[in-house]
PDBML (XML) file of the C-alpha atoms, coordinates in Angstrom:
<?xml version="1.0" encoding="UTF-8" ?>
<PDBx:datablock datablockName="MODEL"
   xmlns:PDBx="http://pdbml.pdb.org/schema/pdbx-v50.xsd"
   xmlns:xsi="http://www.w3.org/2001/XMLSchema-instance"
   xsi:schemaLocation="http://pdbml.pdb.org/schema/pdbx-v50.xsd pdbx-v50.xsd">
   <PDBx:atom_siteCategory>
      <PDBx:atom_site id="1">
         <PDBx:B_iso_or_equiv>0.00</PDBx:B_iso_or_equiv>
         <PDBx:Cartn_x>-1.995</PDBx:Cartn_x>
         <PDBx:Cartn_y>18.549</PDBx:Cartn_y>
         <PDBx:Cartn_z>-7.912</PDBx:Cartn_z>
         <PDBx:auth_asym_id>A</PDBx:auth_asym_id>
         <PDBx:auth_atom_id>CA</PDBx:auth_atom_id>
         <PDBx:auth_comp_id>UNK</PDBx:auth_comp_id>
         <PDBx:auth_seq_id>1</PDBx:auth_seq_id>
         <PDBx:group_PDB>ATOM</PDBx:group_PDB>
         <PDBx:label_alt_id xsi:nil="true" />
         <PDBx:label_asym_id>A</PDBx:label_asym_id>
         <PDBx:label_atom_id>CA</PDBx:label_atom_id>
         <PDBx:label_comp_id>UNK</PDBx:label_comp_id>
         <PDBx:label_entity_id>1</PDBx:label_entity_id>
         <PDBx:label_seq_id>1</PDBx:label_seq_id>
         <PDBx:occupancy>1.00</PDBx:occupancy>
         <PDBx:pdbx_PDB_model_num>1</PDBx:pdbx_PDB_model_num>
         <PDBx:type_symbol>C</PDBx:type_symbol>
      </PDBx:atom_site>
      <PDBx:atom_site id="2">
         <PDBx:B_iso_or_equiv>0.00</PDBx:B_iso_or_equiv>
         <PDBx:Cartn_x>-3.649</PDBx:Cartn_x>
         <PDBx:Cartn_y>16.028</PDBx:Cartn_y>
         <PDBx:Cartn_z>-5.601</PDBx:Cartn_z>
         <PDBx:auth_asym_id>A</PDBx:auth_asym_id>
         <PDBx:auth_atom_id>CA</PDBx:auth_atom_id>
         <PDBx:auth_comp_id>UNK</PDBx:auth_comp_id>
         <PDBx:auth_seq_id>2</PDBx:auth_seq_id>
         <PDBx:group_PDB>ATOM</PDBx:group_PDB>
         <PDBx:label_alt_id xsi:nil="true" />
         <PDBx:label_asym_id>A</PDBx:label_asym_id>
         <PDBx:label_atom_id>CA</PDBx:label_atom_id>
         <PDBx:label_comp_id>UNK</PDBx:label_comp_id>
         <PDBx:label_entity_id>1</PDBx:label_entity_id>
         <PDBx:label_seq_id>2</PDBx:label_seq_id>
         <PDBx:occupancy>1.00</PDBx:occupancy>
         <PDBx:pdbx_PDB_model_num>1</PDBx:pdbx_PDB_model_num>
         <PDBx:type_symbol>C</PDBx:type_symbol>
      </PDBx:atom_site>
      <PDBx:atom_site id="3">
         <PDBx:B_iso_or_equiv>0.00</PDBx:B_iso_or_equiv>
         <PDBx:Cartn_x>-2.266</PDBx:Cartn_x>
         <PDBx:Cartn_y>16.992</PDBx:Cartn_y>
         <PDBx:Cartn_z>-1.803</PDBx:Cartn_z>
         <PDBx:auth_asym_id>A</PDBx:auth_asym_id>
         <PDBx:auth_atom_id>CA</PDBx:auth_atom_id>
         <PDBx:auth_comp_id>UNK</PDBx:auth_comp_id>
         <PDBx:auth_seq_id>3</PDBx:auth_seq_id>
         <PDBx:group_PDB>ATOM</PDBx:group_PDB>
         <PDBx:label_alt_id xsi:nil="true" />
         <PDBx:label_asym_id>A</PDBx:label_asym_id>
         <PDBx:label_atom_id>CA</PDBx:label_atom_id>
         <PDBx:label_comp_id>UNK</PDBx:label_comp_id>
         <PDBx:label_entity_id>1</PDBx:label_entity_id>
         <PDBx:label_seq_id>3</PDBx:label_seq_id>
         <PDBx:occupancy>1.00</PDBx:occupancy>
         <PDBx:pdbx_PDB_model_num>1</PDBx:pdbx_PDB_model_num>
         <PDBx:type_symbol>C</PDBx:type_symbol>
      </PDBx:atom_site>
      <PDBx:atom_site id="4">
         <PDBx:B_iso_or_equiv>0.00</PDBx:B_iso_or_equiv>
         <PDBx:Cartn_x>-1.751</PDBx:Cartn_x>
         <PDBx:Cartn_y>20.870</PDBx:Cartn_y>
         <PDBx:Cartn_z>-0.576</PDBx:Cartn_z>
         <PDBx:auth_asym_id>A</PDBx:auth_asym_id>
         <PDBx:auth_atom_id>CA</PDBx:auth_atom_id>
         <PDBx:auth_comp_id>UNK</PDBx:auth_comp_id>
         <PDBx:auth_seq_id>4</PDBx:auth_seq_id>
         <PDBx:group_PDB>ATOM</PDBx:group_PDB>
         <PDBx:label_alt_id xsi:nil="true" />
         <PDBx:label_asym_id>A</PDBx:label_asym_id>
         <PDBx:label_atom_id>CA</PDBx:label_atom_id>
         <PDBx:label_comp_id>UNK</PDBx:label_comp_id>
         <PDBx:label_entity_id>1</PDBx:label_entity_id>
         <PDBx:label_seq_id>4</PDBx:label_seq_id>
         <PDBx:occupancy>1.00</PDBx:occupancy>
         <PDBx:pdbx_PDB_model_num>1</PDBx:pdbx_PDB_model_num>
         <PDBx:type_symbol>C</PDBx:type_symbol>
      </PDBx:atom_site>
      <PDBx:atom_site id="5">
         <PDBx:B_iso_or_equiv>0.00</PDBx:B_iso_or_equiv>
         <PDBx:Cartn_x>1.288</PDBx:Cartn_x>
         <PDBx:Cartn_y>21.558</PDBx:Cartn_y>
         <PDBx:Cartn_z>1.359</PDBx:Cartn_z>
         <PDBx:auth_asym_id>A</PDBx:auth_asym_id>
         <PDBx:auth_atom_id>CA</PDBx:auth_atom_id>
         <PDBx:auth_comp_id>UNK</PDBx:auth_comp_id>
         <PDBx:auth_seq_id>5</PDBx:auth_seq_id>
         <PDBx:group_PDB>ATOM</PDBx:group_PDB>
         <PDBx:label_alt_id xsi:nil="true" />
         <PDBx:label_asym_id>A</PDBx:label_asym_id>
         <PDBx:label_atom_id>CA</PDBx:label_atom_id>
         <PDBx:label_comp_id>UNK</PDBx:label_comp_id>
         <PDBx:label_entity_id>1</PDBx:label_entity_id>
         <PDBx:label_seq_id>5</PDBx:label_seq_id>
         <PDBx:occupancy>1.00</PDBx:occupancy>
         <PDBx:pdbx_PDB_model_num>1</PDBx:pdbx_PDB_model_num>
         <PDBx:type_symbol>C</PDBx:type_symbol>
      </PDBx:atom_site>
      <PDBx:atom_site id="6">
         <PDBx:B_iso_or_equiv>0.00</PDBx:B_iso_or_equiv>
         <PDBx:Cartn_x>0.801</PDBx:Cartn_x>
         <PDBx:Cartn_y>20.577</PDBx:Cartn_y>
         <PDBx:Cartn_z>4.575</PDBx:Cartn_z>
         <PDBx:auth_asym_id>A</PDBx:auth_asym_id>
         <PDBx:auth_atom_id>CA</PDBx:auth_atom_id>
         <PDBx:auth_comp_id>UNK</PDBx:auth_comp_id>
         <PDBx:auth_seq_id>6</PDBx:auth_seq_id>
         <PDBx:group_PDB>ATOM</PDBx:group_PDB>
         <PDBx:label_alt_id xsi:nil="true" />
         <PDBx:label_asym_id>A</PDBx:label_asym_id>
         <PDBx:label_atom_id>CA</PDBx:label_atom_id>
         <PDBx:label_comp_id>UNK</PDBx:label_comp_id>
         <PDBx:label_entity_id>1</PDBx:label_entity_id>
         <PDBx:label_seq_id>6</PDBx:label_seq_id>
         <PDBx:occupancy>1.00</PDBx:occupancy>
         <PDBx:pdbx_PDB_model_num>1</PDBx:pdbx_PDB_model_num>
         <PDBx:type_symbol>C</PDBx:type_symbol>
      </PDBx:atom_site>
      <PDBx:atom_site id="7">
         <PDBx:B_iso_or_equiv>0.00</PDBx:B_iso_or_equiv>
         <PDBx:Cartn_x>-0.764</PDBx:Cartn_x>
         <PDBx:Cartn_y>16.653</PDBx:Cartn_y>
         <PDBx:Cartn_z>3.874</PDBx:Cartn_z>
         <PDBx:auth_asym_id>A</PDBx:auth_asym_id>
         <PDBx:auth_atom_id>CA</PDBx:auth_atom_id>
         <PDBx:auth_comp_id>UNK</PDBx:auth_comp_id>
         <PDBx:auth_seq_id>7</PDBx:auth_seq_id>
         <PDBx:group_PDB>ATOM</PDBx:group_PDB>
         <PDBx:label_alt_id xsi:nil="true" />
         <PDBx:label_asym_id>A</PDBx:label_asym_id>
         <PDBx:label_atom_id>CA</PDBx:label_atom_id>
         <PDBx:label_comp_id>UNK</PDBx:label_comp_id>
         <PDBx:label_entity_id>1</PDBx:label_entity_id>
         <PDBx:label_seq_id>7</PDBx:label_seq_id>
         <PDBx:occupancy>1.00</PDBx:occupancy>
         <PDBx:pdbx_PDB_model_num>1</PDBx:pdbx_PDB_model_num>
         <PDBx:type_symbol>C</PDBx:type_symbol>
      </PDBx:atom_site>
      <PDBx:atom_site id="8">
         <PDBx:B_iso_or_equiv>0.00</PDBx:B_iso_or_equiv>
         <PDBx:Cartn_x>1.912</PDBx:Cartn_x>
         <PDBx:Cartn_y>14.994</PDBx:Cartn_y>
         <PDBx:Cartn_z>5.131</PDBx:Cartn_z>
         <PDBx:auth_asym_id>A</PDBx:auth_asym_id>
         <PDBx:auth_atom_id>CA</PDBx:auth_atom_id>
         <PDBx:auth_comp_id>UNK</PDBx:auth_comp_id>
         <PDBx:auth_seq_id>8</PDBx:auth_seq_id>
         <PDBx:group_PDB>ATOM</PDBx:group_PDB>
         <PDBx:label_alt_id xsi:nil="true" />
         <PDBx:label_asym_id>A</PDBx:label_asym_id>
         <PDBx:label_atom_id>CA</PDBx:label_atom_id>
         <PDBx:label_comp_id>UNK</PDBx:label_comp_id>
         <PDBx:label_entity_id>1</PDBx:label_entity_id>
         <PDBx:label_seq_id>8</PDBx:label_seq_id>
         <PDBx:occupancy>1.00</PDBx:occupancy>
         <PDBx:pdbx_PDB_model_num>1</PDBx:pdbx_PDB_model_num>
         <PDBx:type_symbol>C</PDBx:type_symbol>
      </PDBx:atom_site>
      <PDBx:atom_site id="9">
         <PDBx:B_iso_or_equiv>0.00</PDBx:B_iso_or_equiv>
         <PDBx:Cartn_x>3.342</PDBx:Cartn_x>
         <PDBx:Cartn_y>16.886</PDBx:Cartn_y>
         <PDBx:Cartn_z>7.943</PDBx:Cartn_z>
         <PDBx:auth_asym_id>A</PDBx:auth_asym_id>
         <PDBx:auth_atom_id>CA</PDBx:auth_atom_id>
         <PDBx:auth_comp_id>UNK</PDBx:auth_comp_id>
         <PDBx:auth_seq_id>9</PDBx:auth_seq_id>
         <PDBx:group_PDB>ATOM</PDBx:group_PDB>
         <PDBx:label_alt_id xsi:nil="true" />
         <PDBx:label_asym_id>A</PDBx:label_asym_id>
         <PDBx:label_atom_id>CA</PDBx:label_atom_id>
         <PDBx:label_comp_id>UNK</PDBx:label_comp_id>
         <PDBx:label_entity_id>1</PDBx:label_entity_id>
         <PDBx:label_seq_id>9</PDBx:label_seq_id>
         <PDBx:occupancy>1.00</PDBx:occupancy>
         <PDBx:pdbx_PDB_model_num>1</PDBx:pdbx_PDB_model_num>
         <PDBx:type_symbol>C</PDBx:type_symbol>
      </PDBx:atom_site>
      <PDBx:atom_site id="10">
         <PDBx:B_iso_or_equiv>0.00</PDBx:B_iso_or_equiv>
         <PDBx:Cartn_x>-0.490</PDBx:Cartn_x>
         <PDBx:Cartn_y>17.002</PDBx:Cartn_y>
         <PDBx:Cartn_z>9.375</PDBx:Cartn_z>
         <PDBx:auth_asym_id>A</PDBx:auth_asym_id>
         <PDBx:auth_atom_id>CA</PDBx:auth_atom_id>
         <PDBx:auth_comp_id>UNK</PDBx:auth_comp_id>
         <PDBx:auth_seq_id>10</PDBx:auth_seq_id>
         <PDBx:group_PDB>ATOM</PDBx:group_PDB>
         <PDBx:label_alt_id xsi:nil="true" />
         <PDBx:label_asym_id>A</PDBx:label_asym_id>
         <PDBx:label_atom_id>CA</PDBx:label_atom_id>
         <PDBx:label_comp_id>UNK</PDBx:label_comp_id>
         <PDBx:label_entity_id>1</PDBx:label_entity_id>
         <PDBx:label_seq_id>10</PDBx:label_seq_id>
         <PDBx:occupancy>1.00</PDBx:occupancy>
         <PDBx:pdbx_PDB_model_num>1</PDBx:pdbx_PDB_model_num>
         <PDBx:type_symbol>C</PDBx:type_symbol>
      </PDBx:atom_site>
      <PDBx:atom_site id="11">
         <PDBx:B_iso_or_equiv>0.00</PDBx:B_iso_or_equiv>
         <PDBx:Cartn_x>-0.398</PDBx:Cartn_x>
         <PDBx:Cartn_y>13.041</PDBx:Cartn_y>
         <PDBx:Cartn_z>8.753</PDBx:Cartn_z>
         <PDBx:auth_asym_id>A</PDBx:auth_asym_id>
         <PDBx:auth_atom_id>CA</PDBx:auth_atom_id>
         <PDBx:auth_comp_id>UNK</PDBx:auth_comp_id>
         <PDBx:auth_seq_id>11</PDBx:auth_seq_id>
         <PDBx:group_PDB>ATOM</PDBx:group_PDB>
         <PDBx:label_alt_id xsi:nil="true" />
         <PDBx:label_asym_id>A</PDBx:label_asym_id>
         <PDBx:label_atom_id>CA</PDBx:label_atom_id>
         <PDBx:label_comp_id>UNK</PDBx:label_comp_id>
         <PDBx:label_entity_id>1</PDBx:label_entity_id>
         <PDBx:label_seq_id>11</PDBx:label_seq_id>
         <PDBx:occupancy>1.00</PDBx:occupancy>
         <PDBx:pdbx_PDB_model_num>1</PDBx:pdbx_PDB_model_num>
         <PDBx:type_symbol>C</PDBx:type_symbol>
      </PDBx:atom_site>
      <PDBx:atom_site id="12">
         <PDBx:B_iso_or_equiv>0.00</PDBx:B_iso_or_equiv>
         <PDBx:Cartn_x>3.147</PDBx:Cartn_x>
         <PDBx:Cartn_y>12.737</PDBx:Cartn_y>
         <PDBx:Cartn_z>10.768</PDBx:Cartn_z>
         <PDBx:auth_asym_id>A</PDBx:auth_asym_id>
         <PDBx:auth_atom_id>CA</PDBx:auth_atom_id>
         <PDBx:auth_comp_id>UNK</PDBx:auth_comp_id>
         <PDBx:auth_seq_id>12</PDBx:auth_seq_id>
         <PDBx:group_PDB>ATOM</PDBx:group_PDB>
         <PDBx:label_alt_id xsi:nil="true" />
         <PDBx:label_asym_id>A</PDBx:label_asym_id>
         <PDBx:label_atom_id>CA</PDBx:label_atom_id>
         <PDBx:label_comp_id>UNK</PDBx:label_comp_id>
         <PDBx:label_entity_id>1</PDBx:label_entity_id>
         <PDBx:label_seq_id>12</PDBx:label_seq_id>
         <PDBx:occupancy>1.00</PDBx:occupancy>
         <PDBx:pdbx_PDB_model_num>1</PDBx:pdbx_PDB_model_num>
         <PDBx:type_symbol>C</PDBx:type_symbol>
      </PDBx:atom_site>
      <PDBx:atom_site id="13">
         <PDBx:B_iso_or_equiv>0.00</PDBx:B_iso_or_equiv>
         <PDBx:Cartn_x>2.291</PDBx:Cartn_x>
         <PDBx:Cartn_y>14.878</PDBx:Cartn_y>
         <PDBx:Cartn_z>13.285</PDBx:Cartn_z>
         <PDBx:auth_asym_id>A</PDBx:auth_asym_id>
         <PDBx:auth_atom_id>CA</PDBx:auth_atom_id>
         <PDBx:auth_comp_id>UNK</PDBx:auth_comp_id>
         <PDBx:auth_seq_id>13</PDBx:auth_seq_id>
         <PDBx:group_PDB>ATOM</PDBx:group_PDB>
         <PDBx:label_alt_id xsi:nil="true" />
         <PDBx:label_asym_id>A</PDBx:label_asym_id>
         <PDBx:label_atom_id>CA</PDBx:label_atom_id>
         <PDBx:label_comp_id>UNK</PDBx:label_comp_id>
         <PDBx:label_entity_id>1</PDBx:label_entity_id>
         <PDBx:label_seq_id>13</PDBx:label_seq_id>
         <PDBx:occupancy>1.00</PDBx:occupancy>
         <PDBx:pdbx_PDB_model_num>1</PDBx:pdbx_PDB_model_num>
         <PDBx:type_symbol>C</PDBx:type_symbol>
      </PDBx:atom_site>
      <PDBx:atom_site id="14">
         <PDBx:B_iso_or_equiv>0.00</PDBx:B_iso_or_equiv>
         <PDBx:Cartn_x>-1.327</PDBx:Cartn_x>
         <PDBx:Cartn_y>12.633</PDBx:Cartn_y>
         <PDBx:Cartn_z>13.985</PDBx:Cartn_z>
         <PDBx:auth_asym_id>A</PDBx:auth_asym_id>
         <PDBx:auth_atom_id>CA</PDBx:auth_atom_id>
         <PDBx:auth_comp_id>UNK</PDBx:auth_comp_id>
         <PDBx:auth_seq_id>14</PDBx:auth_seq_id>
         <PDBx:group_PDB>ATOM</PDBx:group_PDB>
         <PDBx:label_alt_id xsi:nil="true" />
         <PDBx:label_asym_id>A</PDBx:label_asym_id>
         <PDBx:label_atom_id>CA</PDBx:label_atom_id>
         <PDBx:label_comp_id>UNK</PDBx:label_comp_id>
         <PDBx:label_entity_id>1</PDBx:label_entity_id>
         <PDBx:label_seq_id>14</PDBx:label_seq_id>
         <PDBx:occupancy>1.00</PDBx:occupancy>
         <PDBx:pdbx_PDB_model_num>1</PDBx:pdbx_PDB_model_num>
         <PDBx:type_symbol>C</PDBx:type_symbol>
      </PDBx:atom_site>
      <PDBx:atom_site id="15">
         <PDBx:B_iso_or_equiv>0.00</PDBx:B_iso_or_equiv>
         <PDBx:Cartn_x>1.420</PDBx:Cartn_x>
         <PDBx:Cartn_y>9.697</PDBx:Cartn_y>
         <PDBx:Cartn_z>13.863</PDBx:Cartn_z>
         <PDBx:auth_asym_id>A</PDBx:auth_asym_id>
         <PDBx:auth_atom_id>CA</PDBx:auth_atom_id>
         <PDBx:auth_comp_id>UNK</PDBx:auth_comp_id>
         <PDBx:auth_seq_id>15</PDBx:auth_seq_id>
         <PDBx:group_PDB>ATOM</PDBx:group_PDB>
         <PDBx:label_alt_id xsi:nil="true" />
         <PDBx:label_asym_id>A</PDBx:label_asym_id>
         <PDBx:label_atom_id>CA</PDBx:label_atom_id>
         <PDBx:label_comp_id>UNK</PDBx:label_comp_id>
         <PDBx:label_entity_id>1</PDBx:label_entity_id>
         <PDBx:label_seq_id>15</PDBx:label_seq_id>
         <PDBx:occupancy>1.00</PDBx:occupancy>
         <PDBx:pdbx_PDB_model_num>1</PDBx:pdbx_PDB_model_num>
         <PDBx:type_symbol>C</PDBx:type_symbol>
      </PDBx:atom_site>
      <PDBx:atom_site id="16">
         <PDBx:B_iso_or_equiv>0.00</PDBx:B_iso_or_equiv>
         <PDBx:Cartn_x>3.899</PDBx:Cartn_x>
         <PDBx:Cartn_y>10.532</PDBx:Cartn_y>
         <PDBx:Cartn_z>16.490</PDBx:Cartn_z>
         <PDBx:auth_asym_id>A</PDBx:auth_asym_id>
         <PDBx:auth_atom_id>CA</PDBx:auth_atom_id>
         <PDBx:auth_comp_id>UNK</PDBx:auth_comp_id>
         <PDBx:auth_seq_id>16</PDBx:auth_seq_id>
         <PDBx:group_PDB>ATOM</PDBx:group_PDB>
         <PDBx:label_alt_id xsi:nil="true" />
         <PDBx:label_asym_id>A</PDBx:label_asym_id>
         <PDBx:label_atom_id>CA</PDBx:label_atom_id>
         <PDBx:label_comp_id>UNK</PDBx:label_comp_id>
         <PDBx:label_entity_id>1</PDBx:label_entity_id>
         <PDBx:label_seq_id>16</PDBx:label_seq_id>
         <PDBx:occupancy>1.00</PDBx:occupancy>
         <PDBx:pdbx_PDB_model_num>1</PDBx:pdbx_PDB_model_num>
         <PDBx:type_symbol>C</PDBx:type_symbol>
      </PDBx:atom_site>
      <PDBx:atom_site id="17">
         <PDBx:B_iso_or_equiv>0.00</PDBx:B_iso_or_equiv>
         <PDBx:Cartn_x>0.900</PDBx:Cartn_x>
         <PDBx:Cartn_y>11.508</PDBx:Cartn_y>
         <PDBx:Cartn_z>19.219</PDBx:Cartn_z>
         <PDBx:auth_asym_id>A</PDBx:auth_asym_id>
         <PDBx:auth_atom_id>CA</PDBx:auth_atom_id>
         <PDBx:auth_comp_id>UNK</PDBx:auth_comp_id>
         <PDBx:auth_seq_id>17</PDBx:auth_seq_id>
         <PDBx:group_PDB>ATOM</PDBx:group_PDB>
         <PDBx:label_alt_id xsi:nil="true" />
         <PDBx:label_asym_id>A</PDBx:label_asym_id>
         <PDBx:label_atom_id>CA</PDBx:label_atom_id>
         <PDBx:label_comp_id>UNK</PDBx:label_comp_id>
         <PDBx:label_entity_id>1</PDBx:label_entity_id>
         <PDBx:label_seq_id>17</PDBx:label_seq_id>
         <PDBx:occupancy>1.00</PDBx:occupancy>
         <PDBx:pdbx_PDB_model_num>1</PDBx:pdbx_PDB_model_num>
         <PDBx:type_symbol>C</PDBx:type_symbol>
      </PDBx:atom_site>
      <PDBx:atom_site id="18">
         <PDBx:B_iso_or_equiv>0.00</PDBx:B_iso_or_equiv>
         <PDBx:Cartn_x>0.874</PDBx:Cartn_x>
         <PDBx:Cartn_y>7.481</PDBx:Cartn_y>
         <PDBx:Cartn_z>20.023</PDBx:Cartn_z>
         <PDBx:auth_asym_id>A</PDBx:auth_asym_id>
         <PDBx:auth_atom_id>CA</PDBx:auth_atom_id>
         <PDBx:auth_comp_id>UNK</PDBx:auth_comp_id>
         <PDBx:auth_seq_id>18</PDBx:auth_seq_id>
         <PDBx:group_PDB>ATOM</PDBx:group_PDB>
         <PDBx:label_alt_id xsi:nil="true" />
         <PDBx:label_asym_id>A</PDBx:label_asym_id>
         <PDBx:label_atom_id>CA</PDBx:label_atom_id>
         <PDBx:label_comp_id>UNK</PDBx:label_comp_id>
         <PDBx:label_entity_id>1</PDBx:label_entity_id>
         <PDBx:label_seq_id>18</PDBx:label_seq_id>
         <PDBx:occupancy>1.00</PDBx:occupancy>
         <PDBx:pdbx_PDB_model_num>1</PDBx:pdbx_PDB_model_num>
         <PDBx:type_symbol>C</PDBx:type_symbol>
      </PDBx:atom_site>
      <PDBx:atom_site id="19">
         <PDBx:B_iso_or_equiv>0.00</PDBx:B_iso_or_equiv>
         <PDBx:Cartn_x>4.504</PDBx:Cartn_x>
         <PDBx:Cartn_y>6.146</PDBx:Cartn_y>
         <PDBx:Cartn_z>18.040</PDBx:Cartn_z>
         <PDBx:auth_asym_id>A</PDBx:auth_asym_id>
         <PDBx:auth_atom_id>CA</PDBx:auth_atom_id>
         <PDBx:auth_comp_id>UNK</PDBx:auth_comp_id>
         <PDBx:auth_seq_id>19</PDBx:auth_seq_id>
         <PDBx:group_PDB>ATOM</PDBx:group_PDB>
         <PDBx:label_alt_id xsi:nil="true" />
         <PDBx:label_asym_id>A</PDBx:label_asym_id>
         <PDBx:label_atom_id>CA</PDBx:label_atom_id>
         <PDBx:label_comp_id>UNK</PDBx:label_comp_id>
         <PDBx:label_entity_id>1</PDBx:label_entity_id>
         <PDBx:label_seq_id>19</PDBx:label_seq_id>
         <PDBx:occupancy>1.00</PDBx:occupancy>
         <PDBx:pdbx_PDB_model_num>1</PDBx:pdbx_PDB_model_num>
         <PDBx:type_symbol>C</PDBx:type_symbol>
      </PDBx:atom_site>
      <PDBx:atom_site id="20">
         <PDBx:B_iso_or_equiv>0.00</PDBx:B_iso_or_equiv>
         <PDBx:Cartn_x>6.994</PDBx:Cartn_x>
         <PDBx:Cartn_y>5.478</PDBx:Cartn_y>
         <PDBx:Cartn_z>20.460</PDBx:Cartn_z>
         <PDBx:auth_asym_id>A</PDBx:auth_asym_id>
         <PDBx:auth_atom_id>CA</PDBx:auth_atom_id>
         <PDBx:auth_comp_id>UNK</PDBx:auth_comp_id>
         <PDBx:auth_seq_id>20</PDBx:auth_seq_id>
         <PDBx:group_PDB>ATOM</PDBx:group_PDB>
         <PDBx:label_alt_id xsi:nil="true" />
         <PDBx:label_asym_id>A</PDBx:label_asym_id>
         <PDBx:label_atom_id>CA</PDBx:label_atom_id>
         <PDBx:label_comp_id>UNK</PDBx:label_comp_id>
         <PDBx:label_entity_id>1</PDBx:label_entity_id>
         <PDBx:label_seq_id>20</PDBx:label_seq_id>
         <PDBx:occupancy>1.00</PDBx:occupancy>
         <PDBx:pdbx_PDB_model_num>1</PDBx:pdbx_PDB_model_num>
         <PDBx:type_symbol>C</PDBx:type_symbol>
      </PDBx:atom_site>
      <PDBx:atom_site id="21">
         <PDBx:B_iso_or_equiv>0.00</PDBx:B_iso_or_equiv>
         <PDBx:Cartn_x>9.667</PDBx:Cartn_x>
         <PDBx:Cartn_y>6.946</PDBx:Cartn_y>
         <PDBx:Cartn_z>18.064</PDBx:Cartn_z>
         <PDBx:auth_asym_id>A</PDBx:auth_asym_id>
         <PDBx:auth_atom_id>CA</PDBx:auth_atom_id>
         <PDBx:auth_comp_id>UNK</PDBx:auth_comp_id>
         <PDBx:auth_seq_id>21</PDBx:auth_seq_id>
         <PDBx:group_PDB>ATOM</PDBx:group_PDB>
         <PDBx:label_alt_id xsi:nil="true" />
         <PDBx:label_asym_id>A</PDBx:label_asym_id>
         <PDBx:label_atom_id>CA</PDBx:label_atom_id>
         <PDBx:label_comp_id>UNK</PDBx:label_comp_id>
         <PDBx:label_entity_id>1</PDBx:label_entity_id>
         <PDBx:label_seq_id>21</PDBx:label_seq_id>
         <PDBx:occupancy>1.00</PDBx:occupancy>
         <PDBx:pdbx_PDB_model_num>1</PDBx:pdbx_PDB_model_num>
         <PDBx:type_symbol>C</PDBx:type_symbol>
      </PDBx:atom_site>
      <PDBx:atom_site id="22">
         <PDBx:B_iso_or_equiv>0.00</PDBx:B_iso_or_equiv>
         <PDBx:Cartn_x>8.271</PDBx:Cartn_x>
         <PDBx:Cartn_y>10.666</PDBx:Cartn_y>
         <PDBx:Cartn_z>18.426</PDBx:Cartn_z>
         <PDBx:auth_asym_id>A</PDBx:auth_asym_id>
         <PDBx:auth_atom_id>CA</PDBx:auth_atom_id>
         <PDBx:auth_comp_id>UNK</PDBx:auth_comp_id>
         <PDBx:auth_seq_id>22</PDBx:auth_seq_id>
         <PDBx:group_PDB>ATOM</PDBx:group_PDB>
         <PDBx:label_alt_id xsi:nil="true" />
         <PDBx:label_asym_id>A</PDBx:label_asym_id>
         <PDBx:label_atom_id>CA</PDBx:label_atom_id>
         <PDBx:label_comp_id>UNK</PDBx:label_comp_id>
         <PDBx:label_entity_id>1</PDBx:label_entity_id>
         <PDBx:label_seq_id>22</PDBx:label_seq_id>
         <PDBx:occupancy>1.00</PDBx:occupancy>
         <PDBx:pdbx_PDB_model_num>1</PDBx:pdbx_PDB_model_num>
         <PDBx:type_symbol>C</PDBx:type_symbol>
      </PDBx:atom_site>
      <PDBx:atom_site id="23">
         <PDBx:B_iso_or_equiv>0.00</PDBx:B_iso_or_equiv>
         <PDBx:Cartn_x>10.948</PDBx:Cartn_x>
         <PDBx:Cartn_y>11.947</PDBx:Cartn_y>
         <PDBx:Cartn_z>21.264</PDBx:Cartn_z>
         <PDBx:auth_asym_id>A</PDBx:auth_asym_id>
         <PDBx:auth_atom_id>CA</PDBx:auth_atom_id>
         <PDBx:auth_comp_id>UNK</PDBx:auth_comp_id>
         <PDBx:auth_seq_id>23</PDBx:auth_seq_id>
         <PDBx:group_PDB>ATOM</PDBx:group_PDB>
         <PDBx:label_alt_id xsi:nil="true" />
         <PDBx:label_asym_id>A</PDBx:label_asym_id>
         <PDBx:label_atom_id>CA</PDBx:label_atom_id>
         <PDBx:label_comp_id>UNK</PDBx:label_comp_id>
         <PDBx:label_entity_id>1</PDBx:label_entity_id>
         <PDBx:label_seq_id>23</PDBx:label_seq_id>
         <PDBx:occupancy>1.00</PDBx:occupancy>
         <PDBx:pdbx_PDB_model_num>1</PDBx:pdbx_PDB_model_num>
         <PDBx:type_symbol>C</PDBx:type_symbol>
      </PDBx:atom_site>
      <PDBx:atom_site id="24">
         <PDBx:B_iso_or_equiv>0.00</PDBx:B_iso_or_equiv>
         <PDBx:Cartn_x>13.922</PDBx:Cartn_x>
         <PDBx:Cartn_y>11.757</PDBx:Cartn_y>
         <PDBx:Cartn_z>18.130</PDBx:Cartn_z>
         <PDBx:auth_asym_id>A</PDBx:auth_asym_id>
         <PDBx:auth_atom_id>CA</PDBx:auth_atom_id>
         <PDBx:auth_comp_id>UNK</PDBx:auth_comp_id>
         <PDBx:auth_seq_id>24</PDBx:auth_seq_id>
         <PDBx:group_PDB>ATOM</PDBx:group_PDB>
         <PDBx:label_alt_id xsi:nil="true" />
         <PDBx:label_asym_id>A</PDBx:label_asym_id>
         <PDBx:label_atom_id>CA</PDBx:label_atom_id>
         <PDBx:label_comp_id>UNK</PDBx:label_comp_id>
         <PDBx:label_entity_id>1</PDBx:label_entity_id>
         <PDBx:label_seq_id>24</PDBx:label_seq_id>
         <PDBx:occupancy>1.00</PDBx:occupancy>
         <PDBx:pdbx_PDB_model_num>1</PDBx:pdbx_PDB_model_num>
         <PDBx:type_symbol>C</PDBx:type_symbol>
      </PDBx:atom_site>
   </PDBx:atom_siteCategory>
</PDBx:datablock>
């Protein structure tokens, strides 16, 4: 109702260009 589909994985993805956990 409030987010489409793809919020979140759009949000993790922006995350992991600079986290150093990204490579697991």
């Amino acid at each position: 109702v409030t987010v489409n589909a793809h919020e979140a994985i759009i949000r993790l993805r922006g995350l992991l260009a600079t986290d150093p956990r990204a490579p697991g």
